[in-house]
C-alpha atoms as a PDB file:
ATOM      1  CA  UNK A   1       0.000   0.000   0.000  1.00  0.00           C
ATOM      2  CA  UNK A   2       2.395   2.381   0.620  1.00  0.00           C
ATOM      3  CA  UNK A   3       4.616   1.466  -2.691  1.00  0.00           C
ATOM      4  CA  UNK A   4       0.875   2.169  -4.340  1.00  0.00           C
ATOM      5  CA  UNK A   5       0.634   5.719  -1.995  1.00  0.00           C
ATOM      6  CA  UNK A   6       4.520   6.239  -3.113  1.00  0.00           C
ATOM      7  CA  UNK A   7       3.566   5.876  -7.326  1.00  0.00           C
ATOM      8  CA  UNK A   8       0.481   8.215  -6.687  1.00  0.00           C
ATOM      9  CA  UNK A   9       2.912  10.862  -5.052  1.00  0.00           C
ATOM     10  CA  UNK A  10       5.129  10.563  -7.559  1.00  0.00           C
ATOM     11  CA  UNK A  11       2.228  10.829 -10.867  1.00  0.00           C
ATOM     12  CA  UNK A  12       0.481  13.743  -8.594  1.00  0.00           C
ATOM     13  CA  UNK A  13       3.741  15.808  -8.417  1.00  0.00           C
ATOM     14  CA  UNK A  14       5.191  15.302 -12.498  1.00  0.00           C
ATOM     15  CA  UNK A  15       1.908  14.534 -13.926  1.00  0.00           C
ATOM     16  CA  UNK A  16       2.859  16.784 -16.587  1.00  0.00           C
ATOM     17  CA  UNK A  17       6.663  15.734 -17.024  1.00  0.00           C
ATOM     18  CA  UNK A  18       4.935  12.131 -17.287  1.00  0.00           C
ATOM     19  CA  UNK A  19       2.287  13.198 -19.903  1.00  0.00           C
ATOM     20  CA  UNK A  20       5.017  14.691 -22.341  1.00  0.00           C
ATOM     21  CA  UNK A  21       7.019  11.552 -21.676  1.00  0.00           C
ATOM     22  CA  UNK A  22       4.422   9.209 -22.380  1.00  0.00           C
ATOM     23  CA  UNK A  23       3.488  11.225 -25.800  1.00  0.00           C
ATOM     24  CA  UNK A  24       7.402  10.872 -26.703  1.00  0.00           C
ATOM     25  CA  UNK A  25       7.475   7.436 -26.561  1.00  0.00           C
ATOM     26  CA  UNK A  26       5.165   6.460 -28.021  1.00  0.00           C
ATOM     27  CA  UNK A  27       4.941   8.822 -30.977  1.00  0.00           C
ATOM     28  CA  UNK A  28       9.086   7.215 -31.125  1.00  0.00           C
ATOM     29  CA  UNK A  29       7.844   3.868 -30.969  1.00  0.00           C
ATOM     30  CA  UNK A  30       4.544   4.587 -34.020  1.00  0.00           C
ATOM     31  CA  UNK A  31       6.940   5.896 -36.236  1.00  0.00           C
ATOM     32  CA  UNK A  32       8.883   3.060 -36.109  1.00  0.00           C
ATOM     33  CA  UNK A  33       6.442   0.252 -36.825  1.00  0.00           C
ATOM     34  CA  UNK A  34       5.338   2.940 -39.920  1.00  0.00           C
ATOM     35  CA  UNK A  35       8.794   3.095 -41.548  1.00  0.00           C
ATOM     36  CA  UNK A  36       9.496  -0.759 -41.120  1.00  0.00           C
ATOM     37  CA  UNK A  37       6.015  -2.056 -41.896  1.00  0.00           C
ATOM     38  CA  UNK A  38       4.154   0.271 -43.476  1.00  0.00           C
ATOM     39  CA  UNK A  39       6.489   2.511 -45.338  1.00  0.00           C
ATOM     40  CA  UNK A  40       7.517   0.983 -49.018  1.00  0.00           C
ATOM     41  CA  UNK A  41       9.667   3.739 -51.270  1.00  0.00           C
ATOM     42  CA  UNK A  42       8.203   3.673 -55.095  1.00  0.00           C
ATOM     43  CA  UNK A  43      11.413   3.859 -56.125  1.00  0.00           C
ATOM     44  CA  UNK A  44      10.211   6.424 -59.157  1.00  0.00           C
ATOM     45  CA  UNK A  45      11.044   9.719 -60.060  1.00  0.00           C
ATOM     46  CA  UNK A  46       7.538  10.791 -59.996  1.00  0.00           C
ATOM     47  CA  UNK A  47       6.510   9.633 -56.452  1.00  0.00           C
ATOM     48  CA  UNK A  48       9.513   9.088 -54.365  1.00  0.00           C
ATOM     49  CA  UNK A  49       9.672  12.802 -53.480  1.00  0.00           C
ATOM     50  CA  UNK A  50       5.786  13.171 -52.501  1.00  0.00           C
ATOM     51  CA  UNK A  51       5.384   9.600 -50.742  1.00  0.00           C
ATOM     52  CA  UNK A  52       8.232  10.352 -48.430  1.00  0.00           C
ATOM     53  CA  UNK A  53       7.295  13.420 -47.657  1.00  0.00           C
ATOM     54  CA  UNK A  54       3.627  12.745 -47.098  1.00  0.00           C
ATOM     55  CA  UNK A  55       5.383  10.302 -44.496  1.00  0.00           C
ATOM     56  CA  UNK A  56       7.106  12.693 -42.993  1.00  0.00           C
ATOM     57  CA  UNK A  57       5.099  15.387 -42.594  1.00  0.00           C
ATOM     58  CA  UNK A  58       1.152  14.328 -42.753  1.00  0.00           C
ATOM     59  CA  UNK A  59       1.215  11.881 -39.198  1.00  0.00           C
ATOM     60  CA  UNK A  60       2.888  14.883 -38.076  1.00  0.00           C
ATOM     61  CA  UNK A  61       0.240  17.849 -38.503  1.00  0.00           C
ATOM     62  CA  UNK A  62      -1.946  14.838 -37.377  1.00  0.00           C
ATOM     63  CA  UNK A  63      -0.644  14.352 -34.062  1.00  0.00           C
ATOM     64  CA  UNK A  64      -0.583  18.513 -34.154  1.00  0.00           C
ATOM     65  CA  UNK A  65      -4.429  18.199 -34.569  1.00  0.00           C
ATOM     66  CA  UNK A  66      -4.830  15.718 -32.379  1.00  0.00           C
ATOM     67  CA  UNK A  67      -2.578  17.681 -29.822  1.00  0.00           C
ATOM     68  CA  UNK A  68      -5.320  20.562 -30.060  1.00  0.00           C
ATOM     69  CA  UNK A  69      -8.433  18.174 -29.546  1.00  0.00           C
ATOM     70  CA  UNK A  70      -7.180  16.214 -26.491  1.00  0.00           C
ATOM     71  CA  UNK A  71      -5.952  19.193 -24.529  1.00  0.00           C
ATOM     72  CA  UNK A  72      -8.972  20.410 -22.506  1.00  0.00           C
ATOM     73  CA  UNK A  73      -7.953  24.402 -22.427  1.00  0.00           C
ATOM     74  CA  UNK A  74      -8.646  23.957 -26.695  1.00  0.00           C
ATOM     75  CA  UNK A  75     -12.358  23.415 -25.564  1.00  0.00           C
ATOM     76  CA  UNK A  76     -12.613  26.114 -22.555  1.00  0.00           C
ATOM     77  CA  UNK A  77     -11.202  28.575 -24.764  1.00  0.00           C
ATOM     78  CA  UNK A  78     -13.757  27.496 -28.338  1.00  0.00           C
ATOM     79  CA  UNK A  79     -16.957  26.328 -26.042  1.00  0.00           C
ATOM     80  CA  UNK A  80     -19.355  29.479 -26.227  1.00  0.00           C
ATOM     81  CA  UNK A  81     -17.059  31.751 -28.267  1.00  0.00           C
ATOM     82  CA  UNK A  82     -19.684  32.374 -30.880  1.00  0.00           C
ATOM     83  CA  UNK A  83     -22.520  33.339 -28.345  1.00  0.00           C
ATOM     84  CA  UNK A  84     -20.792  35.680 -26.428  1.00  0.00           C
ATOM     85  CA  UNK A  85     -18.354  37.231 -29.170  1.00  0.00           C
ATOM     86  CA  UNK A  86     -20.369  39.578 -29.792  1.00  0.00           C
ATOM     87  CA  UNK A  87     -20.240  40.532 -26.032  1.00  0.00           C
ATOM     88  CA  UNK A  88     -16.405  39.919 -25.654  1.00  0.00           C
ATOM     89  CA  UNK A  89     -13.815  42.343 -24.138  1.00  0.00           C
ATOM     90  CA  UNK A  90     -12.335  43.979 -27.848  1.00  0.00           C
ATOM     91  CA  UNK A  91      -8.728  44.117 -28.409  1.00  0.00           C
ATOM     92  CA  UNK A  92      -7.899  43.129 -24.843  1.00  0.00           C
ATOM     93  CA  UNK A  93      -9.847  39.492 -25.306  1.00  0.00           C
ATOM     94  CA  UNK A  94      -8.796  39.008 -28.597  1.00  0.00           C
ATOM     95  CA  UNK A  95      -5.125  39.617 -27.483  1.00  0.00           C
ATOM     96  CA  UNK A  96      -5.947  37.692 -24.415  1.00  0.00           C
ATOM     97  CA  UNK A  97      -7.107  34.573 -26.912  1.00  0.00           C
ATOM     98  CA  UNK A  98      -4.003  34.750 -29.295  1.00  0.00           C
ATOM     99  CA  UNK A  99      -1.666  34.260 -26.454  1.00  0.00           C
ATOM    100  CA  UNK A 100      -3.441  31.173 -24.949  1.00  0.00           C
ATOM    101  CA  UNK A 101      -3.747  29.897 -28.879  1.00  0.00           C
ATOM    102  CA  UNK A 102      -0.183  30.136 -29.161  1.00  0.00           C
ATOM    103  CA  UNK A 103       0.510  28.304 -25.667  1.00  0.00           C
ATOM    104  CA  UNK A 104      -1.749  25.361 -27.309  1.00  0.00           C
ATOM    105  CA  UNK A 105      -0.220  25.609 -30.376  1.00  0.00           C
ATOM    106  CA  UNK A 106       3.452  25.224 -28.315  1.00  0.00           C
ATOM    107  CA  UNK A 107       2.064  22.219 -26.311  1.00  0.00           C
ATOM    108  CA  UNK A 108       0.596  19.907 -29.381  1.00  0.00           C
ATOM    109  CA  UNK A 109       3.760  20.705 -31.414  1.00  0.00           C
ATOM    110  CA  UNK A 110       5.598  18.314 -28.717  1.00  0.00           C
ATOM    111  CA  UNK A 111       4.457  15.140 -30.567  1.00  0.00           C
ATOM    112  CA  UNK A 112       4.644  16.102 -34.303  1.00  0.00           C
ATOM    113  CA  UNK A 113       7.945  17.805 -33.706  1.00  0.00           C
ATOM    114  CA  UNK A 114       8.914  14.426 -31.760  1.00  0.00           C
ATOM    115  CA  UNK A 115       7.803  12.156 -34.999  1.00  0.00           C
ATOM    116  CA  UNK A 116       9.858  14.519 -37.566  1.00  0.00           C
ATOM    117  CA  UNK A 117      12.905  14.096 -35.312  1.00  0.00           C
ATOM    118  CA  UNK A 118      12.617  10.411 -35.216  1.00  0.00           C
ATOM    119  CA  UNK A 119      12.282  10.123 -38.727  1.00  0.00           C
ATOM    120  CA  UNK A 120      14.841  12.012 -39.781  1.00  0.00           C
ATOM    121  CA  UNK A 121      17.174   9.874 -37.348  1.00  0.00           C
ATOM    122  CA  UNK A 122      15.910   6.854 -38.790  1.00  0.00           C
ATOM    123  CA  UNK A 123      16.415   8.559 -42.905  1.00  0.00           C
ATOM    124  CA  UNK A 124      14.085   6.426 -44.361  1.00  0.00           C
ATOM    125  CA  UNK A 125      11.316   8.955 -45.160  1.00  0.00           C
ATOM    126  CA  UNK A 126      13.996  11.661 -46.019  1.00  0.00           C
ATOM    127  CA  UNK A 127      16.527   9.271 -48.439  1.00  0.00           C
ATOM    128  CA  UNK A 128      13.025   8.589 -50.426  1.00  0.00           C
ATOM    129  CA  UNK A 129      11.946  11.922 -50.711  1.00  0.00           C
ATOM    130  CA  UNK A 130      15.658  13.578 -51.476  1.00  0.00           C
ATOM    131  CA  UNK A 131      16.011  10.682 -53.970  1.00  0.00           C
ATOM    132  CA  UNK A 132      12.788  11.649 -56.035  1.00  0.00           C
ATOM    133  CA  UNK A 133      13.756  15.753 -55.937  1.00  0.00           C
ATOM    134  CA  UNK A 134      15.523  16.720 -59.403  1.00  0.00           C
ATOM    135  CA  UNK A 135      17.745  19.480 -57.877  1.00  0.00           C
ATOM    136  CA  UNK A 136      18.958  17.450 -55.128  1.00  0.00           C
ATOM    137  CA  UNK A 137      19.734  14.896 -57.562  1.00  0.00           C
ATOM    138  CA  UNK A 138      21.617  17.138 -59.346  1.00  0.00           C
ATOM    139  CA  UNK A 139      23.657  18.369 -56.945  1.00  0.00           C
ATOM    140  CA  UNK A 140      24.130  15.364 -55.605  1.00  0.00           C
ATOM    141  CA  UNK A 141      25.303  13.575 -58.754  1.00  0.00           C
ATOM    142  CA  UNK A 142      27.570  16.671 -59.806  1.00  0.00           C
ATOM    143  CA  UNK A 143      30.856  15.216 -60.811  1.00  0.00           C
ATOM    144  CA  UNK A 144      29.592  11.366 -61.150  1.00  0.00           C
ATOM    145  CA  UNK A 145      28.649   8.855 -63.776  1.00  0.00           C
ATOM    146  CA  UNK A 146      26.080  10.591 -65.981  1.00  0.00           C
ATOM    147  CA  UNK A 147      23.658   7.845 -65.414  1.00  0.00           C
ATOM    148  CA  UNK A 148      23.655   8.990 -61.563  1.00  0.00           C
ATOM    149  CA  UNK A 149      20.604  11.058 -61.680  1.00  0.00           C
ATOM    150  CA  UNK A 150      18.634   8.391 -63.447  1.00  0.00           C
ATOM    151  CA  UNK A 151      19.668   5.476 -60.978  1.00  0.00           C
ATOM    152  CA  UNK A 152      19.057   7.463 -58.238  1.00  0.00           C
ATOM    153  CA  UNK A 153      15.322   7.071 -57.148  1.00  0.00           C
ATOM    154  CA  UNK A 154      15.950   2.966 -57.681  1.00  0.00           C
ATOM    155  CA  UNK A 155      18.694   3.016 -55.310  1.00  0.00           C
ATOM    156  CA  UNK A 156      16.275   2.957 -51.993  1.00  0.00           C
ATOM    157  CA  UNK A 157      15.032  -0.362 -53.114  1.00  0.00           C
ATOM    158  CA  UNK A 158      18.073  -2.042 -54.777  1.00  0.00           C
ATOM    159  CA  UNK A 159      20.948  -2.306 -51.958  1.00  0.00           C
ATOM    160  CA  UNK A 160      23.020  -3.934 -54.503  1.00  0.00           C
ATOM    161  CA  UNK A 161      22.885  -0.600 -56.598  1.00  0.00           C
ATOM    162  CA  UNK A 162      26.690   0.443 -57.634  1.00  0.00           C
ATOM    163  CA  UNK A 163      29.220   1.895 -55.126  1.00  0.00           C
ATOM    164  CA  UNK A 164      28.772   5.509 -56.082  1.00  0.00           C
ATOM    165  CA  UNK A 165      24.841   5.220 -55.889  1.00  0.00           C
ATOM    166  CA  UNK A 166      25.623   3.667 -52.265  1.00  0.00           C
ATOM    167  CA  UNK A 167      27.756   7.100 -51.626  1.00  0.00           C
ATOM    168  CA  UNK A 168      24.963   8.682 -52.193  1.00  0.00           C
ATOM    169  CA  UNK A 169      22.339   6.887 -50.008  1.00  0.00           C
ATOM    170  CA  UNK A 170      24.697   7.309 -46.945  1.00  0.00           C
ATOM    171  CA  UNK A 171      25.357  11.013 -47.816  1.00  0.00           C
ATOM    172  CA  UNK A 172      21.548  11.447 -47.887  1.00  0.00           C
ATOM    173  CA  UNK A 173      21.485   9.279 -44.510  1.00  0.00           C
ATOM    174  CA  UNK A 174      23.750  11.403 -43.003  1.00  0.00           C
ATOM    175  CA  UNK A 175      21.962  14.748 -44.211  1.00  0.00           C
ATOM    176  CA  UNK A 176      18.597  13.477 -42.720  1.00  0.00           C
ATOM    177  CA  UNK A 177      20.496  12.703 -39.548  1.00  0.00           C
ATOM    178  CA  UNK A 178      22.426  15.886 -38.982  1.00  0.00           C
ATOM    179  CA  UNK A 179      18.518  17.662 -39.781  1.00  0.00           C
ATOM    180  CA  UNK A 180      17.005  15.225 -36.866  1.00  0.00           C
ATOM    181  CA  UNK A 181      20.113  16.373 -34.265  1.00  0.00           C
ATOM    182  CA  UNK A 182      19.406  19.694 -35.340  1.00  0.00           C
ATOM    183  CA  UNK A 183      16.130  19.592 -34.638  1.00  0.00           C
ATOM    184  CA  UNK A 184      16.089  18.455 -31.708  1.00  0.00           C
ATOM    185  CA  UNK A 185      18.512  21.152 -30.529  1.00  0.00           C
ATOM    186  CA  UNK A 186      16.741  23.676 -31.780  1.00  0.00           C
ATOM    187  CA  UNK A 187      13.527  22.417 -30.013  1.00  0.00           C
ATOM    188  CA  UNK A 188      15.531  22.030 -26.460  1.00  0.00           C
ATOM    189  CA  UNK A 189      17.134  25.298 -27.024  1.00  0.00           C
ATOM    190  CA  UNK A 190      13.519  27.183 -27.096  1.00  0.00           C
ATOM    191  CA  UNK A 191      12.685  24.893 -24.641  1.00  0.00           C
ATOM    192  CA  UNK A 192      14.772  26.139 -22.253  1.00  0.00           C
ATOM    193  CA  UNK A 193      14.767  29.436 -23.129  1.00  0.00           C
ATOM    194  CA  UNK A 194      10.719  29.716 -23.042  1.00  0.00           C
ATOM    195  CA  UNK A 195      10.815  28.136 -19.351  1.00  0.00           C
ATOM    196  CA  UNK A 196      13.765  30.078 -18.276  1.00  0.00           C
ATOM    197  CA  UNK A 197      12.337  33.187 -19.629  1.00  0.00           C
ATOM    198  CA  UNK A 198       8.412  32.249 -17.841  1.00  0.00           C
ATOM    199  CA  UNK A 199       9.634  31.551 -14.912  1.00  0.00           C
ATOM    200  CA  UNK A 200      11.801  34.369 -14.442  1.00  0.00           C
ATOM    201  CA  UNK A 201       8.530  36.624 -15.665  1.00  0.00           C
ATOM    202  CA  UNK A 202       6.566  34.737 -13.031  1.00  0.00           C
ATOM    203  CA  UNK A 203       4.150  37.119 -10.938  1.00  0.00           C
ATOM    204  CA  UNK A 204       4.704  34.662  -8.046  1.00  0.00           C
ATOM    205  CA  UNK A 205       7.353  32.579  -5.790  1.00  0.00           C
ATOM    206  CA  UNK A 206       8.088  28.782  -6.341  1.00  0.00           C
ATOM    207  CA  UNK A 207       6.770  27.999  -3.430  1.00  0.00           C
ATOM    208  CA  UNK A 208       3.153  29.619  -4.138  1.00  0.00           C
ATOM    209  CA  UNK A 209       3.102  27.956  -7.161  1.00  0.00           C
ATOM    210  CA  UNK A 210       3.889  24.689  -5.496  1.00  0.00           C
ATOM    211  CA  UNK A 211       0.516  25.669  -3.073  1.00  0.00           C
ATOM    212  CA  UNK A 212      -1.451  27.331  -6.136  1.00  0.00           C
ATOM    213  CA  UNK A 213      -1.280  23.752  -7.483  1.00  0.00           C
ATOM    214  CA  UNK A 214      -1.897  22.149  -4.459  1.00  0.00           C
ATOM    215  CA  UNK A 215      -5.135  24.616  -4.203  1.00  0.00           C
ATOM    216  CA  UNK A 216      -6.165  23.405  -7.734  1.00  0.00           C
ATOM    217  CA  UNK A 217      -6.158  20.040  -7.267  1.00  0.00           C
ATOM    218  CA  UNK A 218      -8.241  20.080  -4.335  1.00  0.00           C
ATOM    219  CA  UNK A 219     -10.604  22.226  -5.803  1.00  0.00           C
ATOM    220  CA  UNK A 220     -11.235  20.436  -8.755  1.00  0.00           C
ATOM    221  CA  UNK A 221     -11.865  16.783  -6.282  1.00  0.00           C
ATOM    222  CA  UNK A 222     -14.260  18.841  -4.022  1.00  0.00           C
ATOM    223  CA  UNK A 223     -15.869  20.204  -6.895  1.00  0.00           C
ATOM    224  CA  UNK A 224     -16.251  16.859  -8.811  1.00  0.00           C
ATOM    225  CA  UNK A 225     -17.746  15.659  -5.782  1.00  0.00           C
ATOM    226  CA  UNK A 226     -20.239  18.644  -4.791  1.00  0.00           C
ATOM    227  CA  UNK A 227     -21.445  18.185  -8.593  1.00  0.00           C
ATOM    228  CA  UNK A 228     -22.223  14.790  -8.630  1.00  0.00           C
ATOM    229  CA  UNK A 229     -23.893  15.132  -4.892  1.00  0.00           C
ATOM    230  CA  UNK A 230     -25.285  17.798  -6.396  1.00  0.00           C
ATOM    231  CA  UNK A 231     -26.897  16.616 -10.018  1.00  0.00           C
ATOM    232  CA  UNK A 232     -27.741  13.225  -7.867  1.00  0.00           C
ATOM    233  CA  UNK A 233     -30.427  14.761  -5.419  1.00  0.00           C
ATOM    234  CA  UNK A 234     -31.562  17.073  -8.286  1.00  0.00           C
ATOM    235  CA  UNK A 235     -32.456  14.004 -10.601  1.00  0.00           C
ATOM    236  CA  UNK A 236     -33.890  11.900  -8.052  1.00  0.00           C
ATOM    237  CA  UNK A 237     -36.245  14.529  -6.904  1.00  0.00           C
ATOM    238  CA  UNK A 238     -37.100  15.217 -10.613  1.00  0.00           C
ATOM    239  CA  UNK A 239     -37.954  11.449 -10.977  1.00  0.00           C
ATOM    240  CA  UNK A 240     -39.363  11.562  -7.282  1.00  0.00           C
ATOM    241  CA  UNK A 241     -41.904  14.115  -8.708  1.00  0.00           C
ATOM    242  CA  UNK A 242     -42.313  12.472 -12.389  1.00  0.00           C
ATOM    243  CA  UNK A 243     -43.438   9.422 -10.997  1.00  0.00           C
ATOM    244  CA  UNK A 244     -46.044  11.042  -8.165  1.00  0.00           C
ATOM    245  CA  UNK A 245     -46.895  13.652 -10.439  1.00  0.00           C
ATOM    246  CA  UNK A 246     -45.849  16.358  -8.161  1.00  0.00           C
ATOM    247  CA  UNK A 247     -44.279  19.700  -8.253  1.00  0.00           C
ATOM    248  CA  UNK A 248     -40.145  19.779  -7.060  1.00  0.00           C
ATOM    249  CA  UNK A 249     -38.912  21.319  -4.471  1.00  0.00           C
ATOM    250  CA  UNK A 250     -36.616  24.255  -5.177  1.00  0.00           C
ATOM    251  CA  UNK A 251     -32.731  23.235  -5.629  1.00  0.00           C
ATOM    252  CA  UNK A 252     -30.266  26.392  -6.090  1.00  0.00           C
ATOM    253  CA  UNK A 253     -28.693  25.713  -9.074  1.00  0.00           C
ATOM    254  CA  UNK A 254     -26.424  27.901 -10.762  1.00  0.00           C
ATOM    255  CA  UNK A 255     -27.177  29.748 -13.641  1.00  0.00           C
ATOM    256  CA  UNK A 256     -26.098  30.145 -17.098  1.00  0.00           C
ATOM    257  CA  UNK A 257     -24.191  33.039 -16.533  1.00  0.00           C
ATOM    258  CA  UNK A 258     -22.475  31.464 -13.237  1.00  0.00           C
ATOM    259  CA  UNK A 259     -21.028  28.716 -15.094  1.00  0.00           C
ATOM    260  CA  UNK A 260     -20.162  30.838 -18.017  1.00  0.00           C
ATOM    261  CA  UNK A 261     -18.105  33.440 -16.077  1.00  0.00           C
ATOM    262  CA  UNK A 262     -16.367  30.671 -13.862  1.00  0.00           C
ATOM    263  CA  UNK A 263     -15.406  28.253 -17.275  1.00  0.00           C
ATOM    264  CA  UNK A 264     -13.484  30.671 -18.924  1.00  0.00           C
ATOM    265  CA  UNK A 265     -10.151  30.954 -19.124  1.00  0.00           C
ATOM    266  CA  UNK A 266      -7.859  32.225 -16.312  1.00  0.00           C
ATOM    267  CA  UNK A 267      -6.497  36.125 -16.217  1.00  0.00           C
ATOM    268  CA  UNK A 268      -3.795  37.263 -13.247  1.00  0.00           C
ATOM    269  CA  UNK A 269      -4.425  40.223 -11.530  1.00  0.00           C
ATOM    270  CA  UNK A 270      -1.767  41.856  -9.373  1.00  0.00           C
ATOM    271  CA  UNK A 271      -4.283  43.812  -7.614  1.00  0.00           C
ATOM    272  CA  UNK A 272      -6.612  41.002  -6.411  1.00  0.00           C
ATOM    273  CA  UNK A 273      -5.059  37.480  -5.645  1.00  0.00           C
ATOM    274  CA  UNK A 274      -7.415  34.780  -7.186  1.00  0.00           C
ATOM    275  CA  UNK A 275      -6.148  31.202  -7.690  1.00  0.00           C
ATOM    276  CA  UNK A 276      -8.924  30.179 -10.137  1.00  0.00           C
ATOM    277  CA  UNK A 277     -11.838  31.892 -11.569  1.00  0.00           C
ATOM    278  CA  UNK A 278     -14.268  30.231  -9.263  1.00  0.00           C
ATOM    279  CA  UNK A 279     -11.792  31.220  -6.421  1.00  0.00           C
ATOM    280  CA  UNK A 280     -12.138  35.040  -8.288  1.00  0.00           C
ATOM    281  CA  UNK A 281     -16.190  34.604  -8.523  1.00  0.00           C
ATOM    282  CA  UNK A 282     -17.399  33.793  -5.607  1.00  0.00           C
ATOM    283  CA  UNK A 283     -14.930  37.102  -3.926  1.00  0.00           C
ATOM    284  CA  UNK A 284     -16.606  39.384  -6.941  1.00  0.00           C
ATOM    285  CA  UNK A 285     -18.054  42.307  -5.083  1.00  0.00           C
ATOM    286  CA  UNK A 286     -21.214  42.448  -6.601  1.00  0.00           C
ATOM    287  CA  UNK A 287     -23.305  39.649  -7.758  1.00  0.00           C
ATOM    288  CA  UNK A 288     -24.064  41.332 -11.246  1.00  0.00           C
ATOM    289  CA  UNK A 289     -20.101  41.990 -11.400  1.00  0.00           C
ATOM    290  CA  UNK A 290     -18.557  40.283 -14.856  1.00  0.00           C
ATOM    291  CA  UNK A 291     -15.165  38.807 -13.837  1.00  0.00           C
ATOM    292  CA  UNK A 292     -14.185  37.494 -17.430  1.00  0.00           C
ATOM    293  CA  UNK A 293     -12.170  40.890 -17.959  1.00  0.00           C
ATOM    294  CA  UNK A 294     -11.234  43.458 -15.892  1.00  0.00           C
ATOM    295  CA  UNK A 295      -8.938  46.025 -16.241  1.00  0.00           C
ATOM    296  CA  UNK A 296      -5.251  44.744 -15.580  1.00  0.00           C
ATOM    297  CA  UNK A 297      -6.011  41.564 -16.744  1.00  0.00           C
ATOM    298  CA  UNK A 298      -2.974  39.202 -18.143  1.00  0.00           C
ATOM    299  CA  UNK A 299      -2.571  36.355 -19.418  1.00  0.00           C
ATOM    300  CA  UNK A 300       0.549  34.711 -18.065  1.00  0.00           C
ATOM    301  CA  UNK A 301       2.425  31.854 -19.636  1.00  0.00           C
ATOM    302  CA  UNK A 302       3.559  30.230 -16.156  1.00  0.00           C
ATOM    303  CA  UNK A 303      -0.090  30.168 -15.043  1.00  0.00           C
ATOM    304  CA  UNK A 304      -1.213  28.038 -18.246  1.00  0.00           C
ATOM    305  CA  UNK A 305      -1.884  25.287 -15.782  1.00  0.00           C
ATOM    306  CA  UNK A 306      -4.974  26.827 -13.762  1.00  0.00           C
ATOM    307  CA  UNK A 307      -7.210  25.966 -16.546  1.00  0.00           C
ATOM    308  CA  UNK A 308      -5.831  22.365 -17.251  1.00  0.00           C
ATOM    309  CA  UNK A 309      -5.877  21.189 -13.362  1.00  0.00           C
ATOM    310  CA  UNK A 310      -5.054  17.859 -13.329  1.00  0.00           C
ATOM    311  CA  UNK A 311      -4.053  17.352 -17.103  1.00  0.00           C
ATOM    312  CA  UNK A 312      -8.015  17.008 -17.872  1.00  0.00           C
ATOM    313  CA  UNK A 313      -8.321  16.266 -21.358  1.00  0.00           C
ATOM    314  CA  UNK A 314     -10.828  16.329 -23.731  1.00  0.00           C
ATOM    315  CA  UNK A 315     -11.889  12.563 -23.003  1.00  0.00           C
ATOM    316  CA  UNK A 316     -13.294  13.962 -19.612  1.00  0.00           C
ATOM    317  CA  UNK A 317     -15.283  16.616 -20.667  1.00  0.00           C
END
């Protein structure tokens, strides 16, 4: 029980750090099984060039999609956009949106950016699709037998192709190698730069945003939990009355507005110190009192996580 209590800890604490992991792998591990079983170069001038590409870069902007529709700030941010735009906040809200569209955007580029590097390790896609391009070819074959260019697209499926053809299936190995490290570089370079740079813009200690997560979690679990006590004595007095043809008794239930105002997303205030926007709704001052945007209003990077509490996902909602 206490190796159990010990796992939980540990999931609770890097939930996050977990999730990306998780999405690494196996992203790593499906591109793979596609370039050994699923893959097959044409081994033609016309297609080699689209087919590996299409390999390369379509499951890619799929898992980008897919990166969007699983992450459950995509849906707080789109649910009821339409209705109220026409009573949104102007510049501020639309600024407001772009930000937390790029933050998305940054988050579901993790797997596609983790399925180009892969591939481009592996060369497969990328020695097809260099193969089939004429000006590659070109260049490549500068200098060489004058039947290189023509030999060239066969050589992915013929490994007995001449040494010089050979040459130039390593060399294209290599080039889709040194583009993979690259890559990868690149992406843990901004990496660390983006968290360096958030965290040094953060509004609030490490510590507080150890508790600030703390507060979320328990919010969301007593919250689940008042719900479904909640919705359960509402539907069996509905049924209570449906079946003795009687009128209910009245149940507070929040309104439209309420749930509106406390599902969108999150905005840091220096003045007022709110850790969610049910935390900042139920201390409005007036009960008519909007709290979607007020003035001073930011949307900071580090504080992404108040609308994702517990890496919800779109499968829960």
């Amino acid at each position: 029980m206490d190796k159990f209590r010990a796992v939980l800890d540990l999931h609770l604490k890097h939930h996050s750090t977990l999730g990306y992991g998780l999405v690494t792998l196996l992203t790593a591990g499906g591109e793979r099984v596609f370039s050994t079983a699923v893959f097959q170069c044409p081994c033609s001038a016309t297609w080699n060039l689209p087919y590996g590409l299409v390999f390369l870069l379509v499951p890619a902007l799929a898992l980008f999609l897919l990166g969007y529709v699983l992450n459950a700030r995509t849906w707080r941010l789109l649910t009821g956009c339409c209705a109220r735009g026409a009573r949104s906040g102007g510049c501020g809200a639309a600024r407001r949106a772009v930000l937390v569209f790029a933050q998305l955007s940054a988050t579901a580029a993790v797997a596609p950016l983790t399925w180009v590097s892969v591939a481009l390790l592996g060369g497969a896609f990328y020695e097809c699709a260099a193969s089939g391009s004429g000006p590659l070819a070109r260049r490549l074959c500068r200098g060489r037998d004058p039947s290189c260019e023509a030999r060239l697209p066969l050589a992915p499926c013929s490994p007995a192709q001449a040494a010089d053809v050979q040459d130039l299936l390593k060399e294209l190995k290599a080039q889709s190698q040194v583009l993979g490290w690259i890559l990868i570089a690149v992406v843990i370079i901004f990496l660390l730069i983006f968290t360096s740079v958030s965290r040094c813009l953060s509004p609030v200690s490490f510590l507080q945003l150890k508790f600030w997560k703390i507060y979320l979690e328990q919010e969301q679990q007593i919250l689940k939990s008042q719900a479904t006590e909640h919705a359960t004595e509402l539907a069996k007095e509905n049924i209570k009355c449906f079946f003795e043809c009687t009128h209910p008794k009245q149940y507070n239930t929040p309104s439209v507005k309420d749930w509106q105002q406390i599902s969108s997303l999150y905005t840091f205030n220096p003045k007022d110190q709110y850790y969610s926007m049910l935390h900042k709704y139920v201390n409005r001052k007036e009960k008519s009192q909007s709290i979607r945007s007020n003035e001073g209003d930011v949307v900071i990077p580090i504080l992404g996580f108040v609308d994702t509490p517990g890496m919800n996902t779109a499968a829960e909602l």
